[in-house]
C-alpha atoms as a PDB file:
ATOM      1  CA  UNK A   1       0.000   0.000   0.000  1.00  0.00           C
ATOM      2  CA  UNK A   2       1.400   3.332  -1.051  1.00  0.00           C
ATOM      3  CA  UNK A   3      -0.189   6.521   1.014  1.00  0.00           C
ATOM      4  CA  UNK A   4       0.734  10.065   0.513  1.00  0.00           C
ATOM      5  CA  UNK A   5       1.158  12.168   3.506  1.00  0.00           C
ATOM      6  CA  UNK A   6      -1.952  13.124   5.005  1.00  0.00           C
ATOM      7  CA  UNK A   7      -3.061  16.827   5.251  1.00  0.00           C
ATOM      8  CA  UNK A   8      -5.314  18.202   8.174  1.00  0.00           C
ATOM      9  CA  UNK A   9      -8.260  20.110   7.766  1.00  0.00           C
ATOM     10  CA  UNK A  10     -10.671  21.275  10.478  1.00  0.00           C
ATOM     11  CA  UNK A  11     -14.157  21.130   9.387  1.00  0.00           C
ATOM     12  CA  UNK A  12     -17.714  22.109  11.044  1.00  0.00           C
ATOM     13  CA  UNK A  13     -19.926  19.533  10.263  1.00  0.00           C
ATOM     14  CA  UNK A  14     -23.250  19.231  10.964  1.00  0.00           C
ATOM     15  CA  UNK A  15     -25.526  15.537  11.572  1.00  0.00           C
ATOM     16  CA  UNK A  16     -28.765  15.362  11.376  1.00  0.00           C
ATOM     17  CA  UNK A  17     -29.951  11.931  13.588  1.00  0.00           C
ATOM     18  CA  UNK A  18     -33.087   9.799  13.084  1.00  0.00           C
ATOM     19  CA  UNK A  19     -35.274  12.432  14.775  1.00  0.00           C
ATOM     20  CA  UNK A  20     -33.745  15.068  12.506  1.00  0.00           C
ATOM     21  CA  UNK A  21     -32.451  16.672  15.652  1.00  0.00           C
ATOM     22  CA  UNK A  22     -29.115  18.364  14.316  1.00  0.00           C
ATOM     23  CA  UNK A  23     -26.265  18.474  15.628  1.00  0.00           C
ATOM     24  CA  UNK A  24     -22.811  21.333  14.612  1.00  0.00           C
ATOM     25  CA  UNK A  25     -19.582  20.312  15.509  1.00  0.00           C
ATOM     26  CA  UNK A  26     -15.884  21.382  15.127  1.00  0.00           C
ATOM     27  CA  UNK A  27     -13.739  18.289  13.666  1.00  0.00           C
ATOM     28  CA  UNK A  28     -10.444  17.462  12.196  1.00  0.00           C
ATOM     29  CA  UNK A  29     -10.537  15.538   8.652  1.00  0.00           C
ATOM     30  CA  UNK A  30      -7.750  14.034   6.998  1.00  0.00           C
ATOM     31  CA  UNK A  31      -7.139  14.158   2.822  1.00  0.00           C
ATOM     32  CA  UNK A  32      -4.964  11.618   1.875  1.00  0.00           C
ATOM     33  CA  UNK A  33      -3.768   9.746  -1.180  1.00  0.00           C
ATOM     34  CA  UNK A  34      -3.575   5.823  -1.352  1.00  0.00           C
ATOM     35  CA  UNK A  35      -2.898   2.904  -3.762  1.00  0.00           C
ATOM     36  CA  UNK A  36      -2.520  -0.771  -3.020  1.00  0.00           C
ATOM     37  CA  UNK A  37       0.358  -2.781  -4.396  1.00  0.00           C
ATOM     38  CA  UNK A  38      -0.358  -3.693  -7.897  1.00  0.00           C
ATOM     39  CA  UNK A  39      -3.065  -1.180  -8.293  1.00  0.00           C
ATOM     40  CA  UNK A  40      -3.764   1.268 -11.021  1.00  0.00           C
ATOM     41  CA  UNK A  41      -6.746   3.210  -8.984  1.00  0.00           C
ATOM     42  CA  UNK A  42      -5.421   5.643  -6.571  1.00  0.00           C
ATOM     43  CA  UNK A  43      -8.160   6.894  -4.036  1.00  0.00           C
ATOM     44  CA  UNK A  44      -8.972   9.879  -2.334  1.00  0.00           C
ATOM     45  CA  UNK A  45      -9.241   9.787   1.356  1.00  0.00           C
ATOM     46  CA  UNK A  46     -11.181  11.818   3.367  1.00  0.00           C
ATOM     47  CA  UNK A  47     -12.346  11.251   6.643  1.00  0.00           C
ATOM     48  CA  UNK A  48     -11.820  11.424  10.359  1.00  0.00           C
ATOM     49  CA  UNK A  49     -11.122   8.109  11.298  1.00  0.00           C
ATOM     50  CA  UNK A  50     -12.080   4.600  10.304  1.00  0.00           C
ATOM     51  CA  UNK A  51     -15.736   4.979  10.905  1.00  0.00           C
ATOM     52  CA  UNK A  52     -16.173   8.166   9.057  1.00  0.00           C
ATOM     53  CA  UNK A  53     -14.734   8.655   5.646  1.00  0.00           C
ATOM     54  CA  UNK A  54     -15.478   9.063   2.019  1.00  0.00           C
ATOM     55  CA  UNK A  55     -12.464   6.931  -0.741  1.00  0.00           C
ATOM     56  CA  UNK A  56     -13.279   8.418  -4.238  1.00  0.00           C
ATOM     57  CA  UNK A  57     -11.087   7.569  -7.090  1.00  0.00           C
ATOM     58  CA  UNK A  58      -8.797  10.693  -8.709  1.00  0.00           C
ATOM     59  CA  UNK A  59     -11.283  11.335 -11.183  1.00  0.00           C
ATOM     60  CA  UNK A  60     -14.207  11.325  -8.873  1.00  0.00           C
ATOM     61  CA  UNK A  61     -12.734  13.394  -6.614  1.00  0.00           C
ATOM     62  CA  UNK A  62     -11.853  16.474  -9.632  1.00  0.00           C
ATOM     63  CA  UNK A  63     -15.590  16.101 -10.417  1.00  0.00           C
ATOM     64  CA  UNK A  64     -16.617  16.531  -6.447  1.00  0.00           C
ATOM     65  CA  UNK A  65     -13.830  19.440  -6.596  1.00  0.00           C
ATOM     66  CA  UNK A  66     -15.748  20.692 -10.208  1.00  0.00           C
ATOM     67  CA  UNK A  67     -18.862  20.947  -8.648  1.00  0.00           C
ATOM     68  CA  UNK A  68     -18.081  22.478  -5.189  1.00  0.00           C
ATOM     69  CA  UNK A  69     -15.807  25.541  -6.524  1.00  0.00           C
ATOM     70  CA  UNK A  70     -19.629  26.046  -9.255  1.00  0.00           C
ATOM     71  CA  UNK A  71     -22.138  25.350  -6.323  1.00  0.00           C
ATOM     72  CA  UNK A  72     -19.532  27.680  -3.619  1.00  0.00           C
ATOM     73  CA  UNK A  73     -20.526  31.418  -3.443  1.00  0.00           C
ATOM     74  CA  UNK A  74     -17.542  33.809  -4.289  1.00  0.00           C
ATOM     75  CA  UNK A  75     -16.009  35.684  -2.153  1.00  0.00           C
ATOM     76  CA  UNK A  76     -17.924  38.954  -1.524  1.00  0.00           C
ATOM     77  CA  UNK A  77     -21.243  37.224  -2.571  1.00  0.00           C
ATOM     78  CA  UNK A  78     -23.564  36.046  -0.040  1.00  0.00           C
ATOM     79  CA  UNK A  79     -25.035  31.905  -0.920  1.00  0.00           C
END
């Protein structure tokens, strides 16, 4: 397994449970790189542990990136 070094990034997240009671928190995420041995996919990590993390492939991951800098207000503009 080949992993890049990770890079932290604190987040506010917010949950929304079963009763749709919400929930904002302050968190730490980690963006990583990673490819197995013999692998020509390398994933996207993001996540804050092992029980809470998205793996999208490269190309996955420039779409997500695509779509968040359209669907992000500019600087200066209220969204």
């Amino acid at each position: 397994m080949h992993r890049s070094v990770g890079e932290a990034l604190a987040v506010l997240s917010r949950r929304t449970d079963a009763n749709l009671a919400q929930r904002v928190s302050g968190e730490e995420y980690e963006v990583g790189l990673s490819r197995r041995d013999g692998s020509d996919t390398t994933w996207v990590y993001i996540g804050a542990g092992p029980r809470e993390y998205l793996e999208l492939s490269l190309e996955s991951a420039r779409q997500l990136a695509d779509v968040l800098a359209r669907q992000l207000p500019e600087e200066g503009r209220s969204g």
